[in-house]
PDB file of N, CA and C in Angstrom:
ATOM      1  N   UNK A   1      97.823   7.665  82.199  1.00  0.00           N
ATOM      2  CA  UNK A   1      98.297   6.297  82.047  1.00  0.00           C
ATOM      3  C   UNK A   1      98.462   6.007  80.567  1.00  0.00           C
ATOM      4  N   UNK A   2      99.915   5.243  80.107  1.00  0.00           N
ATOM      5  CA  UNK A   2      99.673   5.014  78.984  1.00  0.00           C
ATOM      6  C   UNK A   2      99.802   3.650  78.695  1.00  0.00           C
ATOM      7  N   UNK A   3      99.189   2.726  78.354  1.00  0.00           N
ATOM      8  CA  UNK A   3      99.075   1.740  77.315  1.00  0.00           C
ATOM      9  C   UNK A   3     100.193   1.490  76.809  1.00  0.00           C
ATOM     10  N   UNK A   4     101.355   0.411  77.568  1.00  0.00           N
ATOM     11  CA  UNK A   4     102.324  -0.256  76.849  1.00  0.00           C
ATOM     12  C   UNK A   4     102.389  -1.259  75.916  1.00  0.00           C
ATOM     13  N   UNK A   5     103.270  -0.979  74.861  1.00  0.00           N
ATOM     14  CA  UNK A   5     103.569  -2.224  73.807  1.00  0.00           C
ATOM     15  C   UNK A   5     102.127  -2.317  72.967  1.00  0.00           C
ATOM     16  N   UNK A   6     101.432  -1.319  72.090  1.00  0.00           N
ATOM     17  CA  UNK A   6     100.109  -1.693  71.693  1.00  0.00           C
ATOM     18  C   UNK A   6     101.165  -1.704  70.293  1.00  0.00           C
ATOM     19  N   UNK A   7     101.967  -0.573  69.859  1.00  0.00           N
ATOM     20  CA  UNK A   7     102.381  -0.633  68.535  1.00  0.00           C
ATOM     21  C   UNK A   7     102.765  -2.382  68.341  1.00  0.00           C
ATOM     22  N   UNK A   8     102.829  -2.804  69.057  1.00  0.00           N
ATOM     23  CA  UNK A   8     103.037  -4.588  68.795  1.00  0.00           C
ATOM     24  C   UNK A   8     101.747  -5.155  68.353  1.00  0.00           C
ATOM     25  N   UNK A   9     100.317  -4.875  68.714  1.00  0.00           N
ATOM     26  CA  UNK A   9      99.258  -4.906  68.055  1.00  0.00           C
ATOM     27  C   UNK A   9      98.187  -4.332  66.842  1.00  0.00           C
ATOM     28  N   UNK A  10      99.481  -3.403  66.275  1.00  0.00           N
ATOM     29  CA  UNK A  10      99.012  -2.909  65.562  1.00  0.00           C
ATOM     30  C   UNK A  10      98.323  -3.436  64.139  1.00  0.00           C
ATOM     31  N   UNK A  11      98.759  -4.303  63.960  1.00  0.00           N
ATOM     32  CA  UNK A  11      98.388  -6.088  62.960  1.00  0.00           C
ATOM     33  C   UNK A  11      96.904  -6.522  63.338  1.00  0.00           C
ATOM     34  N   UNK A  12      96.266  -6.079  64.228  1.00  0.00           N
ATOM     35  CA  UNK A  12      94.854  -6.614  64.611  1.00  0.00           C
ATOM     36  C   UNK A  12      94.009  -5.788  63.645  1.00  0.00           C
ATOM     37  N   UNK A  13      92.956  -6.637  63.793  1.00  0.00           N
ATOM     38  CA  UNK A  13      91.977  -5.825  63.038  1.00  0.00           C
ATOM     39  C   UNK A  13      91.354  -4.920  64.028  1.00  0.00           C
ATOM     40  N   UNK A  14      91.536  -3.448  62.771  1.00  0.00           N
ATOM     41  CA  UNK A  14      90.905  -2.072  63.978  1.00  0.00           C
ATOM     42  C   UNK A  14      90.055  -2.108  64.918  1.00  0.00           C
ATOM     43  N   UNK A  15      89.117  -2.913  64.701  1.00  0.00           N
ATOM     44  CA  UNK A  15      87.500  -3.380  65.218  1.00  0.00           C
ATOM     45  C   UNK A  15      88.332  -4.151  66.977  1.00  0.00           C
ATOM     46  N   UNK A  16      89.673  -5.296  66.881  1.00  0.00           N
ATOM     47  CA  UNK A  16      90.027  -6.045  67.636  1.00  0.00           C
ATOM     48  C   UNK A  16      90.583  -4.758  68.634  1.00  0.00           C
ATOM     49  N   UNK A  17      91.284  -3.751  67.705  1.00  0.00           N
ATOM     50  CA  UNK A  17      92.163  -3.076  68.982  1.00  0.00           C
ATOM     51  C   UNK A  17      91.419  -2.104  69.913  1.00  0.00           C
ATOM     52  N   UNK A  18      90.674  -1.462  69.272  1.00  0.00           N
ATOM     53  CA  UNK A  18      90.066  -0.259  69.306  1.00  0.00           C
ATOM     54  C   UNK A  18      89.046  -0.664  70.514  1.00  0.00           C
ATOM     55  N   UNK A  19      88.793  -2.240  70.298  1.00  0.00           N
ATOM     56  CA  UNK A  19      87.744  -3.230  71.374  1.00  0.00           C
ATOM     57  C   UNK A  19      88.139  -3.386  73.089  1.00  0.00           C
ATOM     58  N   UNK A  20      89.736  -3.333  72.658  1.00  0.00           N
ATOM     59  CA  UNK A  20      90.597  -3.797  73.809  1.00  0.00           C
ATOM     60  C   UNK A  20      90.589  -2.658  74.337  1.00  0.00           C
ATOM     61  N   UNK A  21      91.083  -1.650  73.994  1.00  0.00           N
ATOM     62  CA  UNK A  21      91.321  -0.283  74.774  1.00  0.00           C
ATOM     63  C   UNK A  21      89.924   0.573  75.135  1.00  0.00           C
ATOM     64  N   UNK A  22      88.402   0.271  74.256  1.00  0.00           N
ATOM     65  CA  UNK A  22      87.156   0.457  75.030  1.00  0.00           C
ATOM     66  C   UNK A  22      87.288  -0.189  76.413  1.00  0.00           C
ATOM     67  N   UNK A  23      87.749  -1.820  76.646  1.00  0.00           N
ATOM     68  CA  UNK A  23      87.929  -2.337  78.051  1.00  0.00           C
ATOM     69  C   UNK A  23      87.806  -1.875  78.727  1.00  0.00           C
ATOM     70  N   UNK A  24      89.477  -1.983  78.565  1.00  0.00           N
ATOM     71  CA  UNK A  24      90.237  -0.964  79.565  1.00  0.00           C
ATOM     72  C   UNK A  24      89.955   0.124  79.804  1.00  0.00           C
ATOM     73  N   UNK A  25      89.589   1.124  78.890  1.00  0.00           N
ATOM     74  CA  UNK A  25      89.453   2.616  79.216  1.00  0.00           C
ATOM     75  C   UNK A  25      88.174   2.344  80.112  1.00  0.00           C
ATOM     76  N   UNK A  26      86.811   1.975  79.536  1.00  0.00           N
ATOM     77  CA  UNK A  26      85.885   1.927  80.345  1.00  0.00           C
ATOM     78  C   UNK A  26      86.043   1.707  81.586  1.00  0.00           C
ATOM     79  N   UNK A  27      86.974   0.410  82.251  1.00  0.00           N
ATOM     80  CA  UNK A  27      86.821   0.094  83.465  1.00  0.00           C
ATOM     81  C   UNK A  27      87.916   1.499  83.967  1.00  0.00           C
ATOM     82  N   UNK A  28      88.706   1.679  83.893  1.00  0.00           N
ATOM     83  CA  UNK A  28      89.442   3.163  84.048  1.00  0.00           C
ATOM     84  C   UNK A  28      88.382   4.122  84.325  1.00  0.00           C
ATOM     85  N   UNK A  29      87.083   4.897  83.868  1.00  0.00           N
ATOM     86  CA  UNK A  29      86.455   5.464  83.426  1.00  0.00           C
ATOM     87  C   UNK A  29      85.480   5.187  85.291  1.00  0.00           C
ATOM     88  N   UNK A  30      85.250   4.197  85.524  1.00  0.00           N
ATOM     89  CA  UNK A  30      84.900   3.758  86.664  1.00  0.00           C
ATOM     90  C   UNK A  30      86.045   3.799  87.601  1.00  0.00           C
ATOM     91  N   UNK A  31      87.119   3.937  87.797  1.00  0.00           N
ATOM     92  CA  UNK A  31      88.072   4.227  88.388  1.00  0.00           C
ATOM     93  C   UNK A  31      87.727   5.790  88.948  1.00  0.00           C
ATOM     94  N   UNK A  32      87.862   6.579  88.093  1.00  0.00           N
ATOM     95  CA  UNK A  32      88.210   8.132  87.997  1.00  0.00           C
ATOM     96  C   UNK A  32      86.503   8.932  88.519  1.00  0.00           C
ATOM     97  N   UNK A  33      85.366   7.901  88.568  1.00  0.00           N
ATOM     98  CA  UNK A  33      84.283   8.201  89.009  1.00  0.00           C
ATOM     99  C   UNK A  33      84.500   7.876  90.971  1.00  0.00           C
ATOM    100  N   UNK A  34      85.158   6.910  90.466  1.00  0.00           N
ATOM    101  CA  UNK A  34      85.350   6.016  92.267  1.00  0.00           C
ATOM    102  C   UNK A  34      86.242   7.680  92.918  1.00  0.00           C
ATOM    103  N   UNK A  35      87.022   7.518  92.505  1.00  0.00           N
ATOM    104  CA  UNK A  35      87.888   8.119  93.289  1.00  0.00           C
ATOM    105  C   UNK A  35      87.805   9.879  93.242  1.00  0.00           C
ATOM    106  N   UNK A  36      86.586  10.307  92.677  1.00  0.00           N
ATOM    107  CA  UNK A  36      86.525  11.628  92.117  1.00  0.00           C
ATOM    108  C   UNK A  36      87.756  12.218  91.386  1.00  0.00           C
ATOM    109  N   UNK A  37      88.124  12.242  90.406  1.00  0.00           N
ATOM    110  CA  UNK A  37      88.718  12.068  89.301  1.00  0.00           C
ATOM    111  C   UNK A  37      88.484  12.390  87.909  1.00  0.00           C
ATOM    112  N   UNK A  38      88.523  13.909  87.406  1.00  0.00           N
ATOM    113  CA  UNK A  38      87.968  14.501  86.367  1.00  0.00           C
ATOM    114  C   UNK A  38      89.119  13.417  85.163  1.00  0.00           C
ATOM    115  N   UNK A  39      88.255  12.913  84.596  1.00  0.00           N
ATOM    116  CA  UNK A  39      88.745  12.564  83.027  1.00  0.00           C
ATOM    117  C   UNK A  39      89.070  13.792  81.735  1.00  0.00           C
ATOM    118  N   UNK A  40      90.068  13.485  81.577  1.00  0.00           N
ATOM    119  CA  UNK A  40      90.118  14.680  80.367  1.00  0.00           C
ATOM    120  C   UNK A  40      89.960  14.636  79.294  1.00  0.00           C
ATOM    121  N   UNK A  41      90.861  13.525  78.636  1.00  0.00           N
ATOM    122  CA  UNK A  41      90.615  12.578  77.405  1.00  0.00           C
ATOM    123  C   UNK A  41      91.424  11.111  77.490  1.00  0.00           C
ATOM    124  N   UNK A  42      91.042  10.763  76.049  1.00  0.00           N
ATOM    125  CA  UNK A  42      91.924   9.202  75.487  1.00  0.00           C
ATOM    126  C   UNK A  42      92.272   9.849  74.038  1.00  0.00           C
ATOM    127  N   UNK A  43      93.701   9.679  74.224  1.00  0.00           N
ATOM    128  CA  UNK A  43      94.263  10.058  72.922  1.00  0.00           C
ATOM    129  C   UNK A  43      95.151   8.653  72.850  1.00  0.00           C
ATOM    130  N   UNK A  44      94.683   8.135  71.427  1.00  0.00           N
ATOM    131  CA  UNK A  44      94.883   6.615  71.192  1.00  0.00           C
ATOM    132  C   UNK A  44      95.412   5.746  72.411  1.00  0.00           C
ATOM    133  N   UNK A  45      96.528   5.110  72.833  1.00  0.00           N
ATOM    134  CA  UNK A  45      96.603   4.537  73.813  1.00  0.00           C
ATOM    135  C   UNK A  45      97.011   4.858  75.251  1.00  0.00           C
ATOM    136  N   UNK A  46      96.693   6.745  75.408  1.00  0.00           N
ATOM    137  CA  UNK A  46      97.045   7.368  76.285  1.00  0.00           C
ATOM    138  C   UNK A  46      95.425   7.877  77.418  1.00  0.00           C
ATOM    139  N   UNK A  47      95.530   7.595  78.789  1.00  0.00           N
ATOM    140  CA  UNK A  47      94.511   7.998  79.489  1.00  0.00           C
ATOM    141  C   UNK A  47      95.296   9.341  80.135  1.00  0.00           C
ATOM    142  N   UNK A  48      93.740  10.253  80.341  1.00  0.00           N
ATOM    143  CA  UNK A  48      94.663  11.786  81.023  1.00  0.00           C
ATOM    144  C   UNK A  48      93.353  11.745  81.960  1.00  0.00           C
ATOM    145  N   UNK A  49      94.016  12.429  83.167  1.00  0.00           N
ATOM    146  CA  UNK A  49      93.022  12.614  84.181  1.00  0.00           C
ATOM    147  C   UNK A  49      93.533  13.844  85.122  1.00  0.00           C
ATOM    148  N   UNK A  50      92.605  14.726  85.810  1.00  0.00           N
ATOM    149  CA  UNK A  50      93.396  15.560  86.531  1.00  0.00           C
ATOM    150  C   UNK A  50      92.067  15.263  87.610  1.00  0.00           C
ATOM    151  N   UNK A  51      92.516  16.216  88.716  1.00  0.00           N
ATOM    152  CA  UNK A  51      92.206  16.136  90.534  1.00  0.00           C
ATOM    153  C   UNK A  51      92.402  17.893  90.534  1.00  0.00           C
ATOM    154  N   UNK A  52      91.365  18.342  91.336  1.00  0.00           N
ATOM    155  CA  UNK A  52      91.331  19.913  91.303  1.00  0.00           C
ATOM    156  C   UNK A  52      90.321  20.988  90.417  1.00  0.00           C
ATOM    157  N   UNK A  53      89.946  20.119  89.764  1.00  0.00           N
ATOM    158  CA  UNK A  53      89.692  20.885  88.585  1.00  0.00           C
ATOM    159  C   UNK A  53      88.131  20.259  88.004  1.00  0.00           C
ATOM    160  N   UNK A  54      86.980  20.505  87.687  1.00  0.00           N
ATOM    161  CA  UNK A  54      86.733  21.911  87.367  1.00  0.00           C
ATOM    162  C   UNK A  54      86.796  22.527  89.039  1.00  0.00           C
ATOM    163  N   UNK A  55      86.497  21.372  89.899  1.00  0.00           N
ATOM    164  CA  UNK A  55      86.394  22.507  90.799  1.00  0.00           C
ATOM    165  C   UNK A  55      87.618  22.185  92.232  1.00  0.00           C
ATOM    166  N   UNK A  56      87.810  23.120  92.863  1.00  0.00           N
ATOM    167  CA  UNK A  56      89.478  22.508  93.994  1.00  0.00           C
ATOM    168  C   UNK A  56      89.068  21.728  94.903  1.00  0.00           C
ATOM    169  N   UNK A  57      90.389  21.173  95.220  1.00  0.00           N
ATOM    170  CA  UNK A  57      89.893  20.647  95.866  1.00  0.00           C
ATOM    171  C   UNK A  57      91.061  19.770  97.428  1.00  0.00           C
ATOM    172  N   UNK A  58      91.181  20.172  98.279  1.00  0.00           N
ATOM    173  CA  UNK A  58      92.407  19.793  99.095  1.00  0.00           C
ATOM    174  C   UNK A  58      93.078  18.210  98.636  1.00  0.00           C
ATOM    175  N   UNK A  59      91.818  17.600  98.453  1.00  0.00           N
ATOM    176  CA  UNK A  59      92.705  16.097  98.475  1.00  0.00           C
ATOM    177  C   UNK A  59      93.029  15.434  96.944  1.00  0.00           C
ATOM    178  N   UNK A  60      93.236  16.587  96.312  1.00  0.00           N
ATOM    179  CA  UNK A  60      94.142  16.167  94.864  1.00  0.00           C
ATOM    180  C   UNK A  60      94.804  15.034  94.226  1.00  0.00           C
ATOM    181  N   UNK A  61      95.909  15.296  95.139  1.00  0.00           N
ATOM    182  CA  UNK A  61      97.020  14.473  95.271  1.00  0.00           C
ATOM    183  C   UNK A  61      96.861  13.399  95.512  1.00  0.00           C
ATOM    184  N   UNK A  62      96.177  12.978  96.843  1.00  0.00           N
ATOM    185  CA  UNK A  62      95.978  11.849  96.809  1.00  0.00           C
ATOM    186  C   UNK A  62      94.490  10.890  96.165  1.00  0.00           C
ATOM    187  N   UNK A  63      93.517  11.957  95.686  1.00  0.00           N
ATOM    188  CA  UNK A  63      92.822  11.066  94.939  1.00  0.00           C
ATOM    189  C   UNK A  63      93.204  10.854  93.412  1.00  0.00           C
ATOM    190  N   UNK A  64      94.556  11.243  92.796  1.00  0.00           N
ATOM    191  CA  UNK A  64      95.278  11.055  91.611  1.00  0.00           C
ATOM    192  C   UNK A  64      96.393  10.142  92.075  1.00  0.00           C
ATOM    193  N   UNK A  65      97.058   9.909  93.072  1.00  0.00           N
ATOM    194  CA  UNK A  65      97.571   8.935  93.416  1.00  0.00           C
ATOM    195  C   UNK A  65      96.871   7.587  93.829  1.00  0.00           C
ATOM    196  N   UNK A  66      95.325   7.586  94.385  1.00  0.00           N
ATOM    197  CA  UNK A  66      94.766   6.312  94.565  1.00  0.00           C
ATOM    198  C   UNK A  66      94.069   6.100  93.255  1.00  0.00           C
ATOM    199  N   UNK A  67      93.878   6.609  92.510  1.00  0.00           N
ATOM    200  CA  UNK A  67      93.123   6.349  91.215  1.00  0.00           C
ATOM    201  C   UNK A  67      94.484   5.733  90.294  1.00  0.00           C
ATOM    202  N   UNK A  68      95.899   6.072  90.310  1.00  0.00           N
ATOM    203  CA  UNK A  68      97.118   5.603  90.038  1.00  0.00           C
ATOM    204  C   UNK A  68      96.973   3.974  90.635  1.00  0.00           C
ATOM    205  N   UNK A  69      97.178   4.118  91.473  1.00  0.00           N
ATOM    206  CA  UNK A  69      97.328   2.523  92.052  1.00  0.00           C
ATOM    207  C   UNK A  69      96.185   1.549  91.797  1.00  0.00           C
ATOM    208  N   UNK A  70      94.767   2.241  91.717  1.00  0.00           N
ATOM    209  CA  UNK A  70      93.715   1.618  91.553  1.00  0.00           C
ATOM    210  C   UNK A  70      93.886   0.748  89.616  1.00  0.00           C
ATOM    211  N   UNK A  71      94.667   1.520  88.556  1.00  0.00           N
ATOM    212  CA  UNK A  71      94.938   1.177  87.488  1.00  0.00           C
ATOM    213  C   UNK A  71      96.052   0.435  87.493  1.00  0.00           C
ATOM    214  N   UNK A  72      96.747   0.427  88.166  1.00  0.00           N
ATOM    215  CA  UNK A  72      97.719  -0.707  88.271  1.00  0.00           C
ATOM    216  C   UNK A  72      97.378  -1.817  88.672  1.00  0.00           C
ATOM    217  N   UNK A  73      96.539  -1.697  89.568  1.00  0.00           N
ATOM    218  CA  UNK A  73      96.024  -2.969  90.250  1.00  0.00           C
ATOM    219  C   UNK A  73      95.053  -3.807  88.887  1.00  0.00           C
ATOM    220  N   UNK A  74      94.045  -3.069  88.157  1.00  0.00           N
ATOM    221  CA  UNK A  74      93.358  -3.299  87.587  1.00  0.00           C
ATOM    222  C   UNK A  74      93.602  -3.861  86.139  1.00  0.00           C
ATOM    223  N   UNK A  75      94.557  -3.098  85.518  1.00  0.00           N
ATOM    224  CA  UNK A  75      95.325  -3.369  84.356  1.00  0.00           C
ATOM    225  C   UNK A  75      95.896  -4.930  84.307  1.00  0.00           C
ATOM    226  N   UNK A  76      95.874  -5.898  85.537  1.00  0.00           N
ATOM    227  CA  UNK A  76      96.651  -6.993  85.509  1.00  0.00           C
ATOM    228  C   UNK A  76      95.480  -8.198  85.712  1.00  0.00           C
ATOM    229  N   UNK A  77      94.060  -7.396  85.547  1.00  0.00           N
ATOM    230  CA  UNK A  77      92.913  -8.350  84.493  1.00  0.00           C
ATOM    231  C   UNK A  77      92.902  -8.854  83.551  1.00  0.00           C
ATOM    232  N   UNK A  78      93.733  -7.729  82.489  1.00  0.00           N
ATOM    233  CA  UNK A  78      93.722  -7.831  81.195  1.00  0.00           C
ATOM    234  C   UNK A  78      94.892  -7.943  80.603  1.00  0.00           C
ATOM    235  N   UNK A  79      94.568  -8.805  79.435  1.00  0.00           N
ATOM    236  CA  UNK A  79      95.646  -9.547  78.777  1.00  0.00           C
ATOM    237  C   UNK A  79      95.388  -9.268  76.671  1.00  0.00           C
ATOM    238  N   UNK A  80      96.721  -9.113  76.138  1.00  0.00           N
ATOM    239  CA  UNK A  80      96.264  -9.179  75.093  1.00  0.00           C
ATOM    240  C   UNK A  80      95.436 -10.208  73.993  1.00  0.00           C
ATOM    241  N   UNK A  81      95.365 -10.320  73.293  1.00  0.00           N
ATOM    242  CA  UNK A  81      94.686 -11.736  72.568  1.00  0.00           C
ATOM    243  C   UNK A  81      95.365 -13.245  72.280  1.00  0.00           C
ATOM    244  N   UNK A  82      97.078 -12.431  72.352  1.00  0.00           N
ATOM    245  CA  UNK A  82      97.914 -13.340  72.463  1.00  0.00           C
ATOM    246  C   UNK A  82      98.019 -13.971  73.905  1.00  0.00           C
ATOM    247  N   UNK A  83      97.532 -13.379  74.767  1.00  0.00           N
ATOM    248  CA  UNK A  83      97.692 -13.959  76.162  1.00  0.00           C
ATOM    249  C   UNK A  83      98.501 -13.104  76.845  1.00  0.00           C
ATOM    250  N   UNK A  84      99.476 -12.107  76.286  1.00  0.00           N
ATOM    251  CA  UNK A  84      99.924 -11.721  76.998  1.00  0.00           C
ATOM    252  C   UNK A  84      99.606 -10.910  78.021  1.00  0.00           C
ATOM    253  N   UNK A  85      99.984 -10.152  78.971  1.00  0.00           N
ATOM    254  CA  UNK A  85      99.599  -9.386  80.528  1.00  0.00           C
ATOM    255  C   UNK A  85      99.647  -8.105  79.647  1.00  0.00           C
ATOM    256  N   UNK A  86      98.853  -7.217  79.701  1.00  0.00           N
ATOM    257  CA  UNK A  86      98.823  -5.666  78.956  1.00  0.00           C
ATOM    258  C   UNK A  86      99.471  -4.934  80.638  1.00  0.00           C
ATOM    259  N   UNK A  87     100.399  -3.993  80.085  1.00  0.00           N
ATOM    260  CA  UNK A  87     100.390  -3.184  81.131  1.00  0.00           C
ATOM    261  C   UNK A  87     100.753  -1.597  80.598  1.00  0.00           C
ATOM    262  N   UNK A  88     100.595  -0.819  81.740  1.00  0.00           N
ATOM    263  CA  UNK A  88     100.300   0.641  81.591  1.00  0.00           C
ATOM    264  C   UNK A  88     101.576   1.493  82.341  1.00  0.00           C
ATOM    265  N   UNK A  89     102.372   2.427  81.673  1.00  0.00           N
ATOM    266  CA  UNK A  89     102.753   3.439  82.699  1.00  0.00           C
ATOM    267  C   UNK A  89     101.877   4.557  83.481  1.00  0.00           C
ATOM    268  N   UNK A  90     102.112   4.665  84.582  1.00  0.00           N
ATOM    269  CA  UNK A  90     101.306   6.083  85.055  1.00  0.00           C
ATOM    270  C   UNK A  90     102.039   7.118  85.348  1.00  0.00           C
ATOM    271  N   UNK A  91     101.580   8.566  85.202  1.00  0.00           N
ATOM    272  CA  UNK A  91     102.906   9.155  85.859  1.00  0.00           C
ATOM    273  C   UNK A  91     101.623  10.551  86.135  1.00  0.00           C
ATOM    274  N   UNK A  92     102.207  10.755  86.821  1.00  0.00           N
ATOM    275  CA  UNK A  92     101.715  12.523  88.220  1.00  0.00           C
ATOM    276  C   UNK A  92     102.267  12.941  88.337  1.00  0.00           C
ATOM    277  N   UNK A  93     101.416  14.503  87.870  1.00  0.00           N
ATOM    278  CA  UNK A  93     102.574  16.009  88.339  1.00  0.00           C
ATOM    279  C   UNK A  93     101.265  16.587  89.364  1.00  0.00           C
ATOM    280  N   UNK A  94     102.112  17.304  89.419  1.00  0.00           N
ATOM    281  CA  UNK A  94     101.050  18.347  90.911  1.00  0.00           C
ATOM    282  C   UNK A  94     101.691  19.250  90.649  1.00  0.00           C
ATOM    283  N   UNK A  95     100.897  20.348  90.592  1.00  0.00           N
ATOM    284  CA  UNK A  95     101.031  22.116  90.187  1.00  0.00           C
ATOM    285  C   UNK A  95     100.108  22.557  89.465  1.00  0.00           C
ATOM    286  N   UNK A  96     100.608  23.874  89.113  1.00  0.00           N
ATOM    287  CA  UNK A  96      99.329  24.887  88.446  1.00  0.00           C
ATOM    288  C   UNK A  96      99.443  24.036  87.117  1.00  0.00           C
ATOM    289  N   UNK A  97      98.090  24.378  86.353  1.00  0.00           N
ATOM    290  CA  UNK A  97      97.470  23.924  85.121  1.00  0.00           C
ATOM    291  C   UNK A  97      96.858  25.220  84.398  1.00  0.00           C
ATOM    292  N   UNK A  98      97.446  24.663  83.128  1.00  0.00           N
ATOM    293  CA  UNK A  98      96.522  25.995  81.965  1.00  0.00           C
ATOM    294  C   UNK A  98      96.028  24.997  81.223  1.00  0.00           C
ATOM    295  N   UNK A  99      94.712  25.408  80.380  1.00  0.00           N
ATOM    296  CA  UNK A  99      94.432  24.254  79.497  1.00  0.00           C
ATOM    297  C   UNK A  99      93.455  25.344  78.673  1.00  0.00           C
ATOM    298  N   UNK A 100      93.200  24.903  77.256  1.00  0.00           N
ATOM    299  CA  UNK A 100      92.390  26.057  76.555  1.00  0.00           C
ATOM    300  C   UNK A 100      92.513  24.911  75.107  1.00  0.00           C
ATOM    301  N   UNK A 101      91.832  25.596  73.917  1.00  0.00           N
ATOM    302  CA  UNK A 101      91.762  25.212  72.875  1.00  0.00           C
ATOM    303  C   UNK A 101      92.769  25.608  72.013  1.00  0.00           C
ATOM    304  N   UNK A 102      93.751  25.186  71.819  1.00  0.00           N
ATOM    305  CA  UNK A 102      94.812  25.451  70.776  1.00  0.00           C
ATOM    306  C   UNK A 102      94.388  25.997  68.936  1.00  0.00           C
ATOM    307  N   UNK A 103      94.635  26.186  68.101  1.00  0.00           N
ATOM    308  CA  UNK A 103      94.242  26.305  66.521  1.00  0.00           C
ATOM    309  C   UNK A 103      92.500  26.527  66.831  1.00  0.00           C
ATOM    310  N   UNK A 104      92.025  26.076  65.284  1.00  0.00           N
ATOM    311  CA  UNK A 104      90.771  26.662  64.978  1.00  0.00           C
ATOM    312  C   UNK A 104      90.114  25.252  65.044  1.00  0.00           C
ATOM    313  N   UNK A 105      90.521  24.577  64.955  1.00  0.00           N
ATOM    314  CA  UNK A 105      89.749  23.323  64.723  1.00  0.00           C
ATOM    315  C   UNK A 105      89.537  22.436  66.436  1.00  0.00           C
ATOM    316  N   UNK A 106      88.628  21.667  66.654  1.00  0.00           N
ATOM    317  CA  UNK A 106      88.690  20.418  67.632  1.00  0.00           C
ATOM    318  C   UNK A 106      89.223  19.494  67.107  1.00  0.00           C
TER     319      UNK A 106
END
């Protein structure tokens, strides 16, 4: 899921933004526990999650599709400071996965 329109908040103080997207991510974070739902990371206003993995699992698909809808639903709690409605794209693939440590560094 990613976090629409934040570059419009980028004018807040770090402490304000960085506050907003703890929120959200947190209640997300309880999402992906609900629905068994491995978290992968938060890379600035981006959530990653996969289904399958570490360990398989038949109902994948659809516990990455109800954990999808469960953030849509949820995302329309929260509002920016201006008032406005924050909202999120989501998007799902289904297939094989490679994942490893790229370069030398974390």
């Amino acid at each position: 899921a990613e976090i629409q329109n934040v570059s419009q908040y980028v004018e807040l103080p770090g402490e304000a933004l960085v506050h907003q997207l703890n929120l959200v991510f947190s209640r997300f974070d309880a999402l992906m526990q609900r629905h068994s739902v491995y978290k992968i990371e938060t890379v600035g206003d981006v959530y990653v999650g996969c289904s399958g993995v570490p360990l398989a699992n038949s109902r994948h698909a659809e516990r990455c599709a109800g954990v999808a809808l469960a953030m849509l639903e949820q995302i329309q709690h929260f509002t920016w400071p201006d008032g406005k409605q924050m909202e999120i794209k989501v998007g799902l693939h289904s297939g094989p996965i490679v994942s490893g440590v790229v370069g030398e560094l974390l």
